[in-house]
Protein backbone atom coordinates (compact mmCIF):
# COMPACT_ATOMS: atom_id res chain seq x y z
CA UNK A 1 8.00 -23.60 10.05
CA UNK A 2 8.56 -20.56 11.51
CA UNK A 3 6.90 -17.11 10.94
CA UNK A 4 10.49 -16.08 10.16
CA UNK A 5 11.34 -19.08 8.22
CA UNK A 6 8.43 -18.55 6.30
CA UNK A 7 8.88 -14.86 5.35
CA UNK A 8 12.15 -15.67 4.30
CA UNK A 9 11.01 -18.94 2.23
CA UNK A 10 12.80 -19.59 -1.06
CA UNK A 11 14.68 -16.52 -0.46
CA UNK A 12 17.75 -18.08 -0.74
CA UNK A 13 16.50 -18.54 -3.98
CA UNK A 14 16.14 -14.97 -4.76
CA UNK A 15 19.43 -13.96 -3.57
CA UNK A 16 21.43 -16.43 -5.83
CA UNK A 17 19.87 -15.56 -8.67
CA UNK A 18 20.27 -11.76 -8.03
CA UNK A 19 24.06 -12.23 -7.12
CA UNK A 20 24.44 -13.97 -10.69
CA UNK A 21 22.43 -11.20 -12.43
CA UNK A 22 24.36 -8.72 -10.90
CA UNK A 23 28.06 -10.19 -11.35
CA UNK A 24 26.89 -10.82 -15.29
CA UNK A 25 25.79 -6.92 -15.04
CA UNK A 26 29.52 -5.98 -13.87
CA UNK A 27 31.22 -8.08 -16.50
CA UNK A 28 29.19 -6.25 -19.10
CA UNK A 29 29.21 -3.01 -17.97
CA UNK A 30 33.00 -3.00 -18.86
CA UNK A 31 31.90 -3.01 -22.51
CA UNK A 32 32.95 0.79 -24.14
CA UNK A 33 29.22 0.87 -25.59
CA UNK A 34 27.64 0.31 -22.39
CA UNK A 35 28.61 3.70 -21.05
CA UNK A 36 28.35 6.08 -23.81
CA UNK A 37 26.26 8.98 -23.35
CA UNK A 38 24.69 11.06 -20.84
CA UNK A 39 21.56 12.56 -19.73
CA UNK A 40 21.13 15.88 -18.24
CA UNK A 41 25.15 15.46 -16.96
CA UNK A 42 24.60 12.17 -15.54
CA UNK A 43 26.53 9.41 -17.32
CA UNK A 44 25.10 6.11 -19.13
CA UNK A 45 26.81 4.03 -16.23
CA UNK A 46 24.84 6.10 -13.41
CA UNK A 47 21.47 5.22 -15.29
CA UNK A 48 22.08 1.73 -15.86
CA UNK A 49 23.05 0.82 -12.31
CA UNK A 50 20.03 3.21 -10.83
CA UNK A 51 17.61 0.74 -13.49
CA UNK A 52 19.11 -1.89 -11.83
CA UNK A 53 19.00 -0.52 -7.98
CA UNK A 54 15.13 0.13 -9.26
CA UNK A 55 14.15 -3.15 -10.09
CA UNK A 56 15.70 -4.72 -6.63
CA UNK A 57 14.25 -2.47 -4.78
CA UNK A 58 10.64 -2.59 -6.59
CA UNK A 59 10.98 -6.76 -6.16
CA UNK A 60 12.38 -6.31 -2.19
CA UNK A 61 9.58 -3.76 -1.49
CA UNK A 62 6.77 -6.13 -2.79
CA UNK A 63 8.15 -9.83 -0.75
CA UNK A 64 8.61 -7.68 2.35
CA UNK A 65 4.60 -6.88 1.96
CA UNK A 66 3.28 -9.63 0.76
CA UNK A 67 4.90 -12.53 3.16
CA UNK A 68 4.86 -10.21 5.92
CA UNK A 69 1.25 -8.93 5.74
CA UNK A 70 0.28 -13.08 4.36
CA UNK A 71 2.06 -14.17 7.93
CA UNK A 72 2.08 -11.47 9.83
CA UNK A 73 -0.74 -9.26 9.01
CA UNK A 74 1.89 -6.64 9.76
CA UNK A 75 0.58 -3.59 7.29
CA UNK A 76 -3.08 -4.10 7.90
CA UNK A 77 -2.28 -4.00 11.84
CA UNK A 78 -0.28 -1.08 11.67
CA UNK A 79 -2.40 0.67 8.30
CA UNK A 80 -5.41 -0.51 9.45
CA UNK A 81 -8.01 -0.81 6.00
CA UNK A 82 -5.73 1.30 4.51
CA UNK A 83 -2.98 -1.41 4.42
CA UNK A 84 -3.66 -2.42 0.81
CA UNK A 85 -4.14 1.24 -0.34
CA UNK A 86 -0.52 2.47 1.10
CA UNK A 87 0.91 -0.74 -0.49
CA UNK A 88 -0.65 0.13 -3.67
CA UNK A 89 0.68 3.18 -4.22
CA UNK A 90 4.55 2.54 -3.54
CA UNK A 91 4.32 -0.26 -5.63
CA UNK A 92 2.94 1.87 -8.18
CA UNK A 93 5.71 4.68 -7.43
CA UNK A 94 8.43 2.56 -7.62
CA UNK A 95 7.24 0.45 -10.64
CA UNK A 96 6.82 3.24 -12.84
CA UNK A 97 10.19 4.82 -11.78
CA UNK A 98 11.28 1.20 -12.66
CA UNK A 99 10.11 1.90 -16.03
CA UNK A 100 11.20 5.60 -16.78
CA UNK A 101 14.66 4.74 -15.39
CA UNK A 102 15.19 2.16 -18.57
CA UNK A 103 13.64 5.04 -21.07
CA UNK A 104 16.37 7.91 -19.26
CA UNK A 105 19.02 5.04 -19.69
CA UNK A 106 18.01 4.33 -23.88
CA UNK A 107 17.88 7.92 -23.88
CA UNK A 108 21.06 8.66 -22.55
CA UNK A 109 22.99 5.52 -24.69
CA UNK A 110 20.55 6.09 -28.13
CA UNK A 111 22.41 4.92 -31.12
CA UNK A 112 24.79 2.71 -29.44
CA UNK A 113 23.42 -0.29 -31.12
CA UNK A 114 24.60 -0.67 -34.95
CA UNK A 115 21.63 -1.91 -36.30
CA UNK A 116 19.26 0.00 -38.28
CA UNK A 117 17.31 2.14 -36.65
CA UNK A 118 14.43 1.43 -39.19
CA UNK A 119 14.08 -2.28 -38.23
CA UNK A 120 14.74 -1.53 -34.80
CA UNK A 121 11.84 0.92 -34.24
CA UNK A 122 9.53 -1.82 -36.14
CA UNK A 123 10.95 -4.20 -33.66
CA UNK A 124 9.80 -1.91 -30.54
CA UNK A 125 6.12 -1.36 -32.15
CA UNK A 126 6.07 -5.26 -32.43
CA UNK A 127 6.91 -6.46 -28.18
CA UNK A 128 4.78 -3.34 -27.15
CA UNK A 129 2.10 -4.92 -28.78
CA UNK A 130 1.92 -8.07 -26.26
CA UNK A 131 2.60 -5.83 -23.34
CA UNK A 132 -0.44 -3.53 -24.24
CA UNK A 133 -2.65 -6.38 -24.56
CA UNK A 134 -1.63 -7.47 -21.23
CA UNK A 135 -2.91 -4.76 -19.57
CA UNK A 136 -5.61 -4.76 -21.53
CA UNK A 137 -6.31 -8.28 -20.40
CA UNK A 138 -5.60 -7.53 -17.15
CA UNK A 139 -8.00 -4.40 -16.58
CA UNK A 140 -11.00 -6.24 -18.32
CA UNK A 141 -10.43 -10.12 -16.72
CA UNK A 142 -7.83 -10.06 -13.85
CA UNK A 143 -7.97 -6.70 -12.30
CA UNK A 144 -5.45 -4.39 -10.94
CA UNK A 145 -5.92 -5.32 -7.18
CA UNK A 146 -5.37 -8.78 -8.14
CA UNK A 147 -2.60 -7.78 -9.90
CA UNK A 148 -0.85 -6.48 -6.89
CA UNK A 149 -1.30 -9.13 -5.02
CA UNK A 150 -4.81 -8.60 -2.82
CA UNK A 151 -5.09 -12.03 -1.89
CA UNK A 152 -2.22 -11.49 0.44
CA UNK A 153 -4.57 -9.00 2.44
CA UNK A 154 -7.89 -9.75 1.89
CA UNK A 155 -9.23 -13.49 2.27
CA UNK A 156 -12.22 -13.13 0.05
CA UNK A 157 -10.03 -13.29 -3.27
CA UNK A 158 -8.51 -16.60 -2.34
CA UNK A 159 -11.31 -18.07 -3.27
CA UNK A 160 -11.73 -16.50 -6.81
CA UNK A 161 -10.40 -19.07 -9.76
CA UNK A 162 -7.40 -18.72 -11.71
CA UNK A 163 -8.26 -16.30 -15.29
CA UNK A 164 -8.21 -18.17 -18.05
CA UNK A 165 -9.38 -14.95 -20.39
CA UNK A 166 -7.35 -12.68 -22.82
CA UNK A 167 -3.61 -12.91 -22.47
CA UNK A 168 -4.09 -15.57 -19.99
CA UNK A 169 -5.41 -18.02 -22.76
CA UNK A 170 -2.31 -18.83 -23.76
CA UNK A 171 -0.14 -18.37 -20.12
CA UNK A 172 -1.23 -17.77 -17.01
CA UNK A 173 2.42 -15.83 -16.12
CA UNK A 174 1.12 -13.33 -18.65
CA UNK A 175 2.32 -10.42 -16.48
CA UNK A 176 5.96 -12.19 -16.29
CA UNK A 177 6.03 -13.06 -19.99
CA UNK A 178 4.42 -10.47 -21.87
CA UNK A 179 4.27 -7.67 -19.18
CA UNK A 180 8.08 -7.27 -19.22
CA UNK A 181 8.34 -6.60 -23.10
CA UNK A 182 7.64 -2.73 -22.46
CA UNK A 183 11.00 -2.62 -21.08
CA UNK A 184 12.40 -3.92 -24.12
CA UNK A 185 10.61 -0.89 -26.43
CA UNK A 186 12.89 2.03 -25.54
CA UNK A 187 16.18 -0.08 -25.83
CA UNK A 188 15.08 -1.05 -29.28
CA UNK A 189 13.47 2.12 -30.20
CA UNK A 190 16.52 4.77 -29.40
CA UNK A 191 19.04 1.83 -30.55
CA UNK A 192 20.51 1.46 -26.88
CA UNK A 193 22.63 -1.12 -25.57
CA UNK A 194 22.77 -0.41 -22.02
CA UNK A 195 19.11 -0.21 -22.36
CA UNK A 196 18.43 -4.00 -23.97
CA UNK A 197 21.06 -5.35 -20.88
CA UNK A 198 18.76 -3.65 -18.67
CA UNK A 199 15.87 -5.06 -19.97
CA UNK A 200 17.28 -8.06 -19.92
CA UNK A 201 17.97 -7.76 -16.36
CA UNK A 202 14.46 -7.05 -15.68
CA UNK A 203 12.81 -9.55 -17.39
CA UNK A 204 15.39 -12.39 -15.88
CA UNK A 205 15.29 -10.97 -12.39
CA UNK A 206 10.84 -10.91 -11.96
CA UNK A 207 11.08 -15.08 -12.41
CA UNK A 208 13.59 -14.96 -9.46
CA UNK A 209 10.36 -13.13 -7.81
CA UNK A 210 7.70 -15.94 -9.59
CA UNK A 211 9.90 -18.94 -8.08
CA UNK A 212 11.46 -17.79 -5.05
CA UNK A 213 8.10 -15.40 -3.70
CA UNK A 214 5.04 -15.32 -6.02
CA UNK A 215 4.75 -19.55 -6.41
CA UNK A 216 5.61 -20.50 -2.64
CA UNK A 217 2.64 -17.82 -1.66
CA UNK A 218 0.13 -19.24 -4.23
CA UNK A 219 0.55 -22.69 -2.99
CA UNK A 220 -0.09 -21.70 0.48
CA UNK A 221 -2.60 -19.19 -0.01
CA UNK A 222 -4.57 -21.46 -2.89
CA UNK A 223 -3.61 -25.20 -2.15
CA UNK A 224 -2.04 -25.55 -5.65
């Protein structure tokens, strides 16, 4: 395969799943509900879309790096030993943003979801609690390089065995499964329905990353 071929591997993946996330996105966002409110002047609708626009961009940003610094060794050669470090911290940047987008959004479309807000709060306290111990897990057994995907820069962590520790007991896609369930916490907890699609759109849109980027790269880079 080519070097271009294999940057682009499973991609085709990635963009049909996005264009069916996205056209069930549209369909939705016609609901009244979905684009009540406003924060600071800027309308529900704005938000959701720019929690949307976040998460492609977060999930574009990271296959660009990884499959073209895995094939190419394209940011170490430009970045030299600070390849990793750059990479790091954009994909920090734009994850949080990722995040603080969806709490603006519940924000801006709080009380839109007529449930009680009681049993919705005790809801949120409940999925942060698996998220929380992800990163617990994570920090103490995993670590945050790995996290971020160091074995596509540095050759030494290829060899280094799967976790099987904390959260990773009981999956090893903790960061997919549980990870994602912090996105869920301000929809419940300000009763927002924009918010919940949104997280809903997160949390289905990082397996399009797992199958169509993160598993084709851990077969090649581990065997397995």
């Amino acid at each position: 395969m080519s070097q271009t071929g294999l940057i682009l591997e499973k991609q085709w993946l990635h963009i049909l799943f996005l264009a069916g996330l996205v056209t069930g996105m549209v369909i939705l966002n016609e609901s009244g509900r979905m684009n009540t409110g406003n924060f600071y002047g800027v309308g529900t609708k704005i938000w959701f879309w720019l929690a949307v626009a976040m998460a492609i961009a977060h999930q574009v940003f990271v296959w660009f790096c990884w499959r073209t610094q895995l094939h190419l060794s394209l940011l170490t050669r430009i970045l030299g030993e600070k390849g990793f470090s750059v990479y790091a911290v954009l994909f920090s940047i734009i994850g949080i943003a990722r995040v603080v987008v969806v709490f603006i959004l519940a924000i801006a479309n709080r009380n839109t979801l007529p449930m009680d807000t009681t049993v919705l709060k005790i809801l949120a306290v409940a999925v942060a609690f698996p998220a929380v111990y992800l990163f617990y897990s994570v920090k103490r057994y995993f670590g945050f390089r790995r996290a971020f995907g160091i074995d596509h820069f540095d050759p030494s962590y290829r060899s280094m065995p799967f976790v099987k520790k904390g959260i990773f007991r009981f999956t090893s896609n903790g960061m997919y499964t549980f990870g994602f369930f912090l996105l869920w916490f301000p929809g419940l907890w300000y009763a927002s329905i924009a918010a919940l699609w949104a997280a809903l759109f997160n949390h289905l849109y990082i397996w399009a990353h797992y199958y169509a980027t993160e598993l084709p790269d851990i077969k090649r880079i581990y065997g397995k």
